[in-house]
Protein backbone atom coordinates (compact mmCIF):
# COMPACT_ATOMS: atom_id res chain seq x y z
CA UNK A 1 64.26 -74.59 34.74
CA UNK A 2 61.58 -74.03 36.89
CA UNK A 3 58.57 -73.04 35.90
CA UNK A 4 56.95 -69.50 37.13
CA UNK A 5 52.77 -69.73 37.45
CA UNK A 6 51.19 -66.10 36.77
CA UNK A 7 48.14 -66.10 39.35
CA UNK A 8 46.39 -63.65 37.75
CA UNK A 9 45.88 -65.00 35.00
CA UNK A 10 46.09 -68.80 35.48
CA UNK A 11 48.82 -69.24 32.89
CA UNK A 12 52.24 -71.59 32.69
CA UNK A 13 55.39 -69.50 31.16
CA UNK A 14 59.08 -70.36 31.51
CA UNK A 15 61.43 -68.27 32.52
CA UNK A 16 62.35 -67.63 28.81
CA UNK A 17 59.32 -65.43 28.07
CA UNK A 18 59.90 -63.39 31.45
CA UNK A 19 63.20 -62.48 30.37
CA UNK A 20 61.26 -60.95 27.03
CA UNK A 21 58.29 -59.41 29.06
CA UNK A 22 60.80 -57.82 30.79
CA UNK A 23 63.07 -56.60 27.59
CA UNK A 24 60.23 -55.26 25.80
CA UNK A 25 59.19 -53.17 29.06
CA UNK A 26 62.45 -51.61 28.84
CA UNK A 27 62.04 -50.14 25.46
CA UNK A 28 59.13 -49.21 25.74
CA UNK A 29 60.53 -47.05 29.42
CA UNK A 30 62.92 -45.69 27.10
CA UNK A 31 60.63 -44.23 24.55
CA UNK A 32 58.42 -43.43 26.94
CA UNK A 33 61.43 -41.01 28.10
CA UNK A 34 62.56 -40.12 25.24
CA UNK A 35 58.48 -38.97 24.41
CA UNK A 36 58.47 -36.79 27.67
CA UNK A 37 61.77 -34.91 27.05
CA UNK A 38 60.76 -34.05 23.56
CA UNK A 39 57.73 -32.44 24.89
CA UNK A 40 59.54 -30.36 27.56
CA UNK A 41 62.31 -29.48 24.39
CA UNK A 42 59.16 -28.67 22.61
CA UNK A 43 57.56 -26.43 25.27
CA UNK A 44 60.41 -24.71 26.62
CA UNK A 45 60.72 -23.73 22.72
CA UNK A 46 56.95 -22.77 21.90
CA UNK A 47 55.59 -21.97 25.73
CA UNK A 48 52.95 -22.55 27.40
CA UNK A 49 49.12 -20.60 27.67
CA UNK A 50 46.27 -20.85 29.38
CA UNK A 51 43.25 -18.81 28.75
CA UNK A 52 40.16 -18.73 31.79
CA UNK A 53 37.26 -16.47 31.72
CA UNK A 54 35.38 -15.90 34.64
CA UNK A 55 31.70 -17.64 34.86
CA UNK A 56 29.05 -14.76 34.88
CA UNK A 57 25.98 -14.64 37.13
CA UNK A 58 22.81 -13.43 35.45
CA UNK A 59 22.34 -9.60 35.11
CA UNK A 60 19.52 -7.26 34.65
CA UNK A 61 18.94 -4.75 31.88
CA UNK A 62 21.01 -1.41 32.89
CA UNK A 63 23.40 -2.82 34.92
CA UNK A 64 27.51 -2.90 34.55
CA UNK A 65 29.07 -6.28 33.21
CA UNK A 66 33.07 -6.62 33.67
CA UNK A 67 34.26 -9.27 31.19
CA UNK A 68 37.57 -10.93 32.73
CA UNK A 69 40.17 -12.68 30.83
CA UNK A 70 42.73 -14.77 32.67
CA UNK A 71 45.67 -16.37 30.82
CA UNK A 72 48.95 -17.60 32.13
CA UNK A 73 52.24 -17.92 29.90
CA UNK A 74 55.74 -17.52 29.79
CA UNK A 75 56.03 -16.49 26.32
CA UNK A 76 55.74 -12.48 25.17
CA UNK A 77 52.14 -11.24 24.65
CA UNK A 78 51.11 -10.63 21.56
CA UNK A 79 47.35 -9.07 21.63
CA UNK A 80 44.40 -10.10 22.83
CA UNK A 81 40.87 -10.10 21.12
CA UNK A 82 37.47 -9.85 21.92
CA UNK A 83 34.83 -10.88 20.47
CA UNK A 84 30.98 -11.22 20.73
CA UNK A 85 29.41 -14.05 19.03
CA UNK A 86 26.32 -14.25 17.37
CA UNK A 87 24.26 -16.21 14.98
CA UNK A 88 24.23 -19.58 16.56
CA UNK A 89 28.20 -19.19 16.52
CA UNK A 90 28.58 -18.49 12.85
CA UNK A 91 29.42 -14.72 12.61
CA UNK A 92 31.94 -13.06 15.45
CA UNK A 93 31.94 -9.53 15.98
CA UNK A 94 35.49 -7.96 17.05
CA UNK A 95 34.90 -5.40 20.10
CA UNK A 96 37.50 -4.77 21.42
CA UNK A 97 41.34 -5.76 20.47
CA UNK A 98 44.75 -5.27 22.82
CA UNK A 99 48.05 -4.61 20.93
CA UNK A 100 51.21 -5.39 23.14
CA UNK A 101 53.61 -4.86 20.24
CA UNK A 102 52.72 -1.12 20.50
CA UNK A 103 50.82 -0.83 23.93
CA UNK A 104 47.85 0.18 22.21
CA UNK A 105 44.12 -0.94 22.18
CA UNK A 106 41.17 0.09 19.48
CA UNK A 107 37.64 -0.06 20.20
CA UNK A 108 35.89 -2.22 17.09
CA UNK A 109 32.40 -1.31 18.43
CA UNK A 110 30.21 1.46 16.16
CA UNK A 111 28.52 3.05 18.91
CA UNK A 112 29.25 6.38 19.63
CA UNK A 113 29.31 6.09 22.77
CA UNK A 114 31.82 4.07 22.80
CA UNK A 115 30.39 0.99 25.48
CA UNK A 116 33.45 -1.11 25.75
CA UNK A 117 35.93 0.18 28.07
CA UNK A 118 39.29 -1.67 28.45
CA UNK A 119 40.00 -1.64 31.93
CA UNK A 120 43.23 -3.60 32.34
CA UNK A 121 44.69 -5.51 29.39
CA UNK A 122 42.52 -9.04 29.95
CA UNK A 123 39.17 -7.12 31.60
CA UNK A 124 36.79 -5.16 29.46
CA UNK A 125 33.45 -3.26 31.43
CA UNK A 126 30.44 -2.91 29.11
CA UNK A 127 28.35 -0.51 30.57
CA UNK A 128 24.18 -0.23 31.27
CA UNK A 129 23.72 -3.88 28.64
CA UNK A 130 20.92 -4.22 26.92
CA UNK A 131 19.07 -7.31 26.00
CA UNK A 132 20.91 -7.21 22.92
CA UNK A 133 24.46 -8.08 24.67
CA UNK A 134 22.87 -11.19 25.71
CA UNK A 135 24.84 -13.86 24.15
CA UNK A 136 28.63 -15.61 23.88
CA UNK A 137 31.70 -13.97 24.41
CA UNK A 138 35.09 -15.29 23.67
CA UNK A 139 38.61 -14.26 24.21
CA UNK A 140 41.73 -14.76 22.24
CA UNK A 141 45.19 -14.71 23.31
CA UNK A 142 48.15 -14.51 20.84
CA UNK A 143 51.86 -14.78 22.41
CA UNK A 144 54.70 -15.70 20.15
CA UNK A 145 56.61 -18.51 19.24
CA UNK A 146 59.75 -18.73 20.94
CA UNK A 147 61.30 -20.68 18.04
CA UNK A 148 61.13 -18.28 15.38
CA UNK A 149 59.70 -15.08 17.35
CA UNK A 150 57.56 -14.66 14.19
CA UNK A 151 54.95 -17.20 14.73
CA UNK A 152 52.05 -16.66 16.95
CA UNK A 153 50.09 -19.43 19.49
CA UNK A 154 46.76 -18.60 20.36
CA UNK A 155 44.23 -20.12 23.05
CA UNK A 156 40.79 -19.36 23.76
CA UNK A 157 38.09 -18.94 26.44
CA UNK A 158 34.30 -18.17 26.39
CA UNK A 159 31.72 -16.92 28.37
CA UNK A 160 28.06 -16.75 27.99
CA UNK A 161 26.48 -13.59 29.48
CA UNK A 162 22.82 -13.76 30.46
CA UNK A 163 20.72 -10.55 30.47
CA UNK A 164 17.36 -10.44 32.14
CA UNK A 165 14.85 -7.60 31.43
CA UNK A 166 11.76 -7.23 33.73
CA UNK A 167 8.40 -6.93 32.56
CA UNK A 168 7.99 -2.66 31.51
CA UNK A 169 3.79 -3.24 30.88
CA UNK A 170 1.08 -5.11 32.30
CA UNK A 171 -2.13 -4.70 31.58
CA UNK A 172 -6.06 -7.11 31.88
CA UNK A 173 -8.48 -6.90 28.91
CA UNK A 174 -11.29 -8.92 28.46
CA UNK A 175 -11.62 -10.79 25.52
CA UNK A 176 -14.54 -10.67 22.86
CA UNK A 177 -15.89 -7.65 23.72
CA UNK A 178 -17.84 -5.36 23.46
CA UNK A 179 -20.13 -8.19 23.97
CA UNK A 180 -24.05 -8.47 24.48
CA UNK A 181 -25.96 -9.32 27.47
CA UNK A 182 -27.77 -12.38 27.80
CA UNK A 183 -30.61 -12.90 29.87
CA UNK A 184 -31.74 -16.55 29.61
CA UNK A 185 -28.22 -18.37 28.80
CA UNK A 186 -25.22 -19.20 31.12
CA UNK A 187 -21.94 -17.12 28.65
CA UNK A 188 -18.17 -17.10 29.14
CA UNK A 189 -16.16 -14.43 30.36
CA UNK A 190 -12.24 -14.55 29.46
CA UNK A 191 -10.02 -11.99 30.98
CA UNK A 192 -6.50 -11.97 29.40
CA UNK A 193 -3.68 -10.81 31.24
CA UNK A 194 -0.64 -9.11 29.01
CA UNK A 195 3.05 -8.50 29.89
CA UNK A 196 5.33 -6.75 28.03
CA UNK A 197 8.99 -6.56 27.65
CA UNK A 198 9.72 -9.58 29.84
CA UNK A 199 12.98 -11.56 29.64
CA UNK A 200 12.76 -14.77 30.93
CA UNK A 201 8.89 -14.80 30.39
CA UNK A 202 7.76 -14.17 33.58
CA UNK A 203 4.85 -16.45 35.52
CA UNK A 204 1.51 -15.09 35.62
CA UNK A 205 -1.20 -15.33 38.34
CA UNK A 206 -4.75 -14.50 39.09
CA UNK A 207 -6.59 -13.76 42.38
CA UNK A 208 -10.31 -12.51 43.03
CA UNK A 209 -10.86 -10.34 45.62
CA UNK A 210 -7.47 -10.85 46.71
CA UNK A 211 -7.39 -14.79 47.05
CA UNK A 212 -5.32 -16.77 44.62
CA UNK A 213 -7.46 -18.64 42.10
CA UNK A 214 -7.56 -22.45 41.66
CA UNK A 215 -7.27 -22.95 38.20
CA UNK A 216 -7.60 -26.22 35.57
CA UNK A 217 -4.43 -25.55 33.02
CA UNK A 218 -5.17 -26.35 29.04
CA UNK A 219 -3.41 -26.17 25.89
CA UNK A 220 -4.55 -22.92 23.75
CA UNK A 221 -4.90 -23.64 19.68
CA UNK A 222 -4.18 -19.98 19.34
CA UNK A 223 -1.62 -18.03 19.41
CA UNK A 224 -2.51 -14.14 20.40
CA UNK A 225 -5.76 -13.00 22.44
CA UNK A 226 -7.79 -12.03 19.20
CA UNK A 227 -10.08 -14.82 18.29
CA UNK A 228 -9.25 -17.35 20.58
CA UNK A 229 -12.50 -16.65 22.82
CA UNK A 230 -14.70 -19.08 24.52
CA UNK A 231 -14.99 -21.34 21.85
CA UNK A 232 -11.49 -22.66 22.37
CA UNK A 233 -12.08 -23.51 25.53
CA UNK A 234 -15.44 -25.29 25.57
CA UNK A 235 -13.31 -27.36 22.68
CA UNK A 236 -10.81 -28.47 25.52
CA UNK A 237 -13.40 -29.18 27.93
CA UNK A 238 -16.56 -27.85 27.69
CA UNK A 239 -18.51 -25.71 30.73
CA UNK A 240 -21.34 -27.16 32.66
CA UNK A 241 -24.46 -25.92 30.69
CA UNK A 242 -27.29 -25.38 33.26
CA UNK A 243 -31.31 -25.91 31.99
CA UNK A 244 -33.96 -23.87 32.62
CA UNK A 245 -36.76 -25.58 35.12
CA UNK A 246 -39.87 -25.25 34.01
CA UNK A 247 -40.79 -22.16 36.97
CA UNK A 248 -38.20 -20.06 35.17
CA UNK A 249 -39.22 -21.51 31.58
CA UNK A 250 -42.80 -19.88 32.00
CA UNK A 251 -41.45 -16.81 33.14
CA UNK A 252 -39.00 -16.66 30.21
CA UNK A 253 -41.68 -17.63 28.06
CA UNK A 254 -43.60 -14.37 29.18
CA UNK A 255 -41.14 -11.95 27.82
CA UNK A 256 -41.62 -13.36 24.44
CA UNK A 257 -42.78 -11.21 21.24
CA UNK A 258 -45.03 -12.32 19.11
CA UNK A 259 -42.52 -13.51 16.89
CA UNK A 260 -40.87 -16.15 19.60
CA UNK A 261 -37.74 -13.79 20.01
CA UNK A 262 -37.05 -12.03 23.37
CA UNK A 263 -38.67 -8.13 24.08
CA UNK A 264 -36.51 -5.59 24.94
CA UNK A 265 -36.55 -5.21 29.10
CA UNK A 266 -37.69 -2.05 28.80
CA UNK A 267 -40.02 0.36 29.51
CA UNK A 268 -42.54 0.82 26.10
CA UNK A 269 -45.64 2.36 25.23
CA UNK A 270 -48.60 -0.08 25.76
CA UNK A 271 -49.10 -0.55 21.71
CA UNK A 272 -45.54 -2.66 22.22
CA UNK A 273 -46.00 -4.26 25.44
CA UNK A 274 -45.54 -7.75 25.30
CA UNK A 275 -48.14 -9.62 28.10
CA UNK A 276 -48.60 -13.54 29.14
CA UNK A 277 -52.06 -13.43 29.37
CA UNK A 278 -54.45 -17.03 30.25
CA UNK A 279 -57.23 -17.89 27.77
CA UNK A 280 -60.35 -15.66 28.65
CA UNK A 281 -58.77 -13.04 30.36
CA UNK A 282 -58.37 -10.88 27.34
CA UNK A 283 -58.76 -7.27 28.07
CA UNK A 284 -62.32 -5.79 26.74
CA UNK A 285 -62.02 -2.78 24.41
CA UNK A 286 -63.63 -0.67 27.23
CA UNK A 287 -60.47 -2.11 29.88
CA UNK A 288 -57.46 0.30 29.72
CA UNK A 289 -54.18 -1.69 29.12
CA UNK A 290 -51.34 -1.45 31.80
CA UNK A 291 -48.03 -2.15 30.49
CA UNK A 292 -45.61 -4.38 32.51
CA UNK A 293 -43.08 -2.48 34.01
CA UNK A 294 -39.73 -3.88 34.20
CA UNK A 295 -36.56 -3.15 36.07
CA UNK A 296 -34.32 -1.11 33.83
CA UNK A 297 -30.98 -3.29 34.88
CA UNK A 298 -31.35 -6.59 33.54
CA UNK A 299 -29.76 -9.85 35.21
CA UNK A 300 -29.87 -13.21 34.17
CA UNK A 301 -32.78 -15.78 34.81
CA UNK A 302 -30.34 -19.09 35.31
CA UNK A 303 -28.73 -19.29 38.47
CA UNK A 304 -25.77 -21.53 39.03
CA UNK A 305 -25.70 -23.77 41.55
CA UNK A 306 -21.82 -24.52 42.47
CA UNK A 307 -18.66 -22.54 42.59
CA UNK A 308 -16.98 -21.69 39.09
CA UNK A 309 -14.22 -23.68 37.30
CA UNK A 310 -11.45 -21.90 36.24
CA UNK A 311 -9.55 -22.52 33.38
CA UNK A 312 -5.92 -21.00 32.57
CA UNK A 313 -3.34 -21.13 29.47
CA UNK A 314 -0.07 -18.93 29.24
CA UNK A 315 0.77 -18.07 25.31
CA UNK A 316 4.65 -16.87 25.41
CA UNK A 317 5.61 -14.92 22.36
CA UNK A 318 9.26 -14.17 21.57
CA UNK A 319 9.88 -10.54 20.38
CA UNK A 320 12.38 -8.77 18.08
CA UNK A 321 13.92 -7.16 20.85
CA UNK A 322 14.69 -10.70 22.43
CA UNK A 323 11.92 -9.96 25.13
CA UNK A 324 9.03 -12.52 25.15
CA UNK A 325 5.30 -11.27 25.29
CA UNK A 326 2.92 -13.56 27.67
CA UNK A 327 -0.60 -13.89 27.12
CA UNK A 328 -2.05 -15.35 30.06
CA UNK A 329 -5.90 -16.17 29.91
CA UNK A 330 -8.71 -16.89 32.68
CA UNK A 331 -11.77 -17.81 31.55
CA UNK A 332 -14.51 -18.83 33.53
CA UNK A 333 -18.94 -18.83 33.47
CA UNK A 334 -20.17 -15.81 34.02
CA UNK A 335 -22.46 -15.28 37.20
CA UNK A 336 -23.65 -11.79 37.05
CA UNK A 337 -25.37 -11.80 40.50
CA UNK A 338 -22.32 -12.98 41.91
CA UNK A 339 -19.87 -11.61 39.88
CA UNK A 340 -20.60 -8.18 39.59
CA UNK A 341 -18.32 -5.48 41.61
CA UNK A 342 -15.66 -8.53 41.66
CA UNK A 343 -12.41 -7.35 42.37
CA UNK A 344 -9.57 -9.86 39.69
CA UNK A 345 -5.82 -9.14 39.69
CA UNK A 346 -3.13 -10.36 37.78
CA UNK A 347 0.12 -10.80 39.56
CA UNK A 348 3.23 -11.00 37.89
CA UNK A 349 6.84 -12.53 39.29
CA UNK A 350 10.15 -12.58 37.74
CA UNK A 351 13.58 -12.85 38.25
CA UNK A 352 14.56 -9.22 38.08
CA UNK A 353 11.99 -7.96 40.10
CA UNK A 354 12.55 -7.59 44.05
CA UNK A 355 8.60 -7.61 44.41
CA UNK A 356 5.50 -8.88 42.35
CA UNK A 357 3.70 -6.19 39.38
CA UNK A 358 0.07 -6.11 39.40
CA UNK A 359 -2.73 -5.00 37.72
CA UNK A 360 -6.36 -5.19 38.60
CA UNK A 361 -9.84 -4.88 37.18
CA UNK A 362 -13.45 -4.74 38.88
CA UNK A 363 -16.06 -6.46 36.94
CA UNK A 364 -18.93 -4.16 37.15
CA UNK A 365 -22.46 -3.86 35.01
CA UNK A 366 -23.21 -0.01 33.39
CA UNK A 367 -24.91 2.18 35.43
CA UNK A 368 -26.76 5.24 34.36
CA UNK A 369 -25.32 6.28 31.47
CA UNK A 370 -24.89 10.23 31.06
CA UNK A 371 -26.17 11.42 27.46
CA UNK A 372 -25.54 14.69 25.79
CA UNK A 373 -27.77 16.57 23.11
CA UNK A 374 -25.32 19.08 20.61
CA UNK A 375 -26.89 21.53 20.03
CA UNK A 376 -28.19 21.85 23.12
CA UNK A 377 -31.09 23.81 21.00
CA UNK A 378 -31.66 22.12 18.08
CA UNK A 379 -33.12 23.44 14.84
CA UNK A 380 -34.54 21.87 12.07
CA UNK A 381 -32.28 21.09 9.39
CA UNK A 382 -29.34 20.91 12.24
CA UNK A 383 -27.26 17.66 12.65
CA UNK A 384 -27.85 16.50 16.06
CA UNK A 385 -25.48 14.13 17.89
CA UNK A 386 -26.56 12.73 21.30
CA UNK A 387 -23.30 11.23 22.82
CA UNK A 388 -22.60 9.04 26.24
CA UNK A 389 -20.75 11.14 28.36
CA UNK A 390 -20.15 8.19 30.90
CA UNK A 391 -21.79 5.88 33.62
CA UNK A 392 -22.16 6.53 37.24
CA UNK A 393 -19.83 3.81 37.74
CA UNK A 394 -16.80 2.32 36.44
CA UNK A 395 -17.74 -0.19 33.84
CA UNK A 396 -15.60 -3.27 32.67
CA UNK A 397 -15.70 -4.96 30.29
CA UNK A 398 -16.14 -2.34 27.65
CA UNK A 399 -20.03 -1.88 27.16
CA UNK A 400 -22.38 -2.21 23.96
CA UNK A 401 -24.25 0.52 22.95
CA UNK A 402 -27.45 0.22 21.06
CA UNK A 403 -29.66 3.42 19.81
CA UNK A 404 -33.49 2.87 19.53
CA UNK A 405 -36.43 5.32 19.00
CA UNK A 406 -39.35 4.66 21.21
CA UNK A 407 -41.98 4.24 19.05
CA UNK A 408 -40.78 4.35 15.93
CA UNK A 409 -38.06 4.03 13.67
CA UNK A 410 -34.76 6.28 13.04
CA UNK A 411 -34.62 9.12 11.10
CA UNK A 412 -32.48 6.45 8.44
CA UNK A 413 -35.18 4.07 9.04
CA UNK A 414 -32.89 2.03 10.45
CA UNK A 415 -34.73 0.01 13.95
CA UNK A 416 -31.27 0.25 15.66
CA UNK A 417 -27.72 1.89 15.88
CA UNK A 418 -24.39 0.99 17.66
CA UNK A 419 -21.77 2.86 18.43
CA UNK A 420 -21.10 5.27 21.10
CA UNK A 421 -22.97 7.93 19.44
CA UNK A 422 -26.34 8.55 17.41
CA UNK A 423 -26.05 11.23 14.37
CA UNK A 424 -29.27 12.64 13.11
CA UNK A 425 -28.87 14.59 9.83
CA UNK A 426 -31.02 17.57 8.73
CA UNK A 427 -33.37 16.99 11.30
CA UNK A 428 -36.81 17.67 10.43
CA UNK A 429 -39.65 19.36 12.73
CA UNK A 430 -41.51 15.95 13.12
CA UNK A 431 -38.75 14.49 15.30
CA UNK A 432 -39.75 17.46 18.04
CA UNK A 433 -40.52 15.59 21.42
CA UNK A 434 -39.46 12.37 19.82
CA UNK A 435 -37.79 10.08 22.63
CA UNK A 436 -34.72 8.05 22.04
CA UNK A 437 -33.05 5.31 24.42
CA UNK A 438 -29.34 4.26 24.89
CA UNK A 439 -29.20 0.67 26.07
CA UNK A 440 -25.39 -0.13 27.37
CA UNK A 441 -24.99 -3.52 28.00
CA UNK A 442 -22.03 -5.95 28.98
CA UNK A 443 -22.06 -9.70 29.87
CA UNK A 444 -22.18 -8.74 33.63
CA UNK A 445 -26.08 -6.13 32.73
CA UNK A 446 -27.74 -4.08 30.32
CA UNK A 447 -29.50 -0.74 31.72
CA UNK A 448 -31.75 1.84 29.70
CA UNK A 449 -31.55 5.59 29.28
CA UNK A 450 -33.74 7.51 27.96
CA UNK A 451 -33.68 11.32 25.95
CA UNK A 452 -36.39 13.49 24.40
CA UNK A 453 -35.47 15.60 21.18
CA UNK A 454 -36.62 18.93 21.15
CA UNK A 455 -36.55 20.59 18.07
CA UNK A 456 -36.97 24.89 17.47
CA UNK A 457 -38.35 26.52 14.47
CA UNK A 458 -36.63 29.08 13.15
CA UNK A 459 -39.35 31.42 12.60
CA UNK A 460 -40.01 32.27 16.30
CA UNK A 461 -36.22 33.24 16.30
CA UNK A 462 -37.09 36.10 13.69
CA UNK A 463 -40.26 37.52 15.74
CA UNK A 464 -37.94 37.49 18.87
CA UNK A 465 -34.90 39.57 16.87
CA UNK A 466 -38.20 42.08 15.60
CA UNK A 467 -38.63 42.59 18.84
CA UNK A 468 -35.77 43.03 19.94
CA UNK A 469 -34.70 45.41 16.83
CA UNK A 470 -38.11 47.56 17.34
CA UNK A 471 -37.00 49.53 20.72
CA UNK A 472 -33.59 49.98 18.83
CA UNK A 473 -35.90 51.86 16.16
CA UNK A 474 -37.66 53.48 18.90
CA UNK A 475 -34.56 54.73 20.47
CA UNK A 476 -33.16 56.40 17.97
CA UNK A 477 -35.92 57.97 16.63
CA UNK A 478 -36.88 60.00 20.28
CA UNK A 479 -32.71 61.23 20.11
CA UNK A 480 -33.40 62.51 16.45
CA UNK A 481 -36.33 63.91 17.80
């Protein structure tokens, strides 16, 4: 014989082992036949089915979602079976089940109002979803078994259905206050930005005076906008910290006490004036004292030199309700002189809403604060309550109030109050022309306001009701007469 050269390979074989390649490639054609026609005996017997659901786009909170299940066979339906899954995929809730057997179909959900709706026997419409419908959704097919018409096949589809929920609130506080003014030393100011009831988080933005801000993005250590102030920023890069030359140093150094800490800007009597005055120029007994009057609104004595850096972190929060709360924070050194009556927005985008939200503030130093006096005549032993009514502006951030008696101490014997309001308790006649001053400061200025206390006897109220009751007398004695 001849022999046969396979090219492929590179190999010598007779003709003997072709005629075996060649048998065992028969039987292995014939099971390979025998294979496929058991199948086709096997699925003309049990049938065939498909399930297909249709992909979902995202949808917003409210709207209408039509679940669609598509399944071909040429068996006899059985039922078919909705279900929601939640849990990771551990627990599936039935809502909504199709019985061919008897043409009938039973709502599973608890709602009253019954939100499933079965449209056609594979589509089911949930109406106005909520963020809690986000998740899986899988349908089940059952036909029978064409063998023993007892037995059921089932196949399966899924779906995931994504809900988006726009941002309800949106609101700019700043953080860490009410804070104090300071006069000598460059502070922080961080305004947080807060949105509510988002789903995705949405992206967060800031703009002065209607320009979008440039900002330097870092990691916050905290989570929320309570405590995580200035201080966690200078940790992640700390601010440019600006020194006093030595023009401004004497000038500082002028407003001094005797003690070394700073005077109040304000105006006082001359007893607690604080004066620089040069070695031999010390007023003479017989030379009456003028105290150094100072501007009532107070701005810093530093003055920065370049344009701010602005620093920005976004905290996301997931809620309950499967929305996420975003805490988005700017913070920034504080230029009073060129900050004040600066206009900062926060801009908000997201997915479900056809145009940006916003919210702005205007940074803005107090301005004349408005006090009131109840009683508005006072008499000893009364409580009196002198209140802020407002400014003459709007104010942000939230001001610091501070209660002083020029002059003297409270009536507690306190040297200061905060709050809002000063109480004074069982007045007494010596407070009578006493004057009192509000200070309201924020980081951006501090301003003064002052009150005097005036204080009525009650005595002179009983001479004026004797006179008052003595033409009564006299009146009725001329009719008996």
């Amino acid at each position: 014989m001849v022999g046969i050269t396979r090219r492929a390979a590179g190999e010598h074989v007779d003709a003997n082992g072709v005629w075996d390649l060649l048998q065992n490639m028969g039987k292995m054609t014939v099971l390979s036949l025998c294979f496929l026609l058991c199948a086709d005996l096997l699925q003309v017997a049990v049938g065939y089915l498909t399930v297909t659901i249709e992909p979902l786009l995202p949808v917003v909170v409210g709207d209408t979602v039509t679940l669609k299940c598509n399944f071909k066979t040429d068996g006899r339906l059985r039922e078919i079976v909705w279900y929601r899954v939640t849990d990771g995929g551990t627990i599936k809730q039935k809502i909504f089940t199709y019985d061919a057997m008897f043409n009938t179909n039973y709502s599973h959900m608890e709602d009253y109002r019954r939100r499933e709706d079965l449209v056609y026997q594979s589509t089911v419409r949930l109406p106005e979803v909520r963020i809690s419908d986000n998740g899986p959704y899988e349908c089940h097919v059952g036909i029978y078994d064409r063998a023993t018409r007892e037995k059921v096949v089932l196949a399966s589809g899924n779906v995931f259905l994504t809900v988006m929920s726009p941002p309800n609130n949106i609101s700019v506080v700043a953080e860490n206050t009410p804070a104090p003014f300071s006069r000598y030393q460059a502070q922080n100011l961080t305004l947080v930005c807060i949105a509510k009831g988002g789903k995705p988080a949405p992206s967060v933005y800031f703009k002065r005076d209607g320009e979008l801000i440039e900002v330097i993005s870092y990691v916050s250590p905290t989570v929320g906008y309570e405590g995580g102030g200035p201080a966690s920023v200078r940790g992640a890069r700390p601010l440019i910290s600006r020194d006093l030359d030595d023009t401004k140093l004497r000038k500082s150094l002028s407003l001094l006490g005797p003690d070394g800490r700073p005077g109040r800007l304000n105006t006082e009597t001359p007893g607690r004036s604080y004066m620089a005055r040069q070695p031999g120029q010390e007023p003479s007994p017989a030379t009456e004292t003028i105290p150094e009057t100072v501007v009532s609104r107070e701005f810093p004595r530093w003055v920065q030199s370049t344009d701010p850096l602005y620093y920005f972190s976004n905290t996301q929060i997931p809620q309950s309700d499967g929305s996420v709360l975003v805490q988005a924070k700017l913070t920034w050194t504080l230029n009073p002189q060129l900050d004040n009556d600066a206009l900062f927005s926060c801009e908000i985008t997201h997915p479900a809403l056809s145009m940006p939200m916003q919210t702005e503030v205007i940074l803005a130093a107090p301005k004349g604060p408005k006090l009131m006096i109840t009683p508005t005549r006072a008499k000893v032993g009364d409580t009196v309550r002198i209140t802020v009514q407002g400014f003459q502006n709007e104010v942000f951030p939230e001001p610091l109030f501070t209660w002083t008696r020029v002059g003297s101490r409270l009536l507690d014997g306190s040297t200061e109050r905060d709050g809002k309001e000063l109480v004074l308790e069982r007045v007494p006649a010596e407070l009578n022309g006493s004057m009192y001053r509000c200070t309201a400061q924020n980081p951006l200025g501090s301003t003064d306001t002052h009150i005097r206390l005036i204080v009525f006897d009650g005595a002179p109220g009983l001479h004026k009701l004797g006179l008052i009751c003595l033409p009564l007398i006299l009146t009725v004695t001329v009719e008996l007469t």
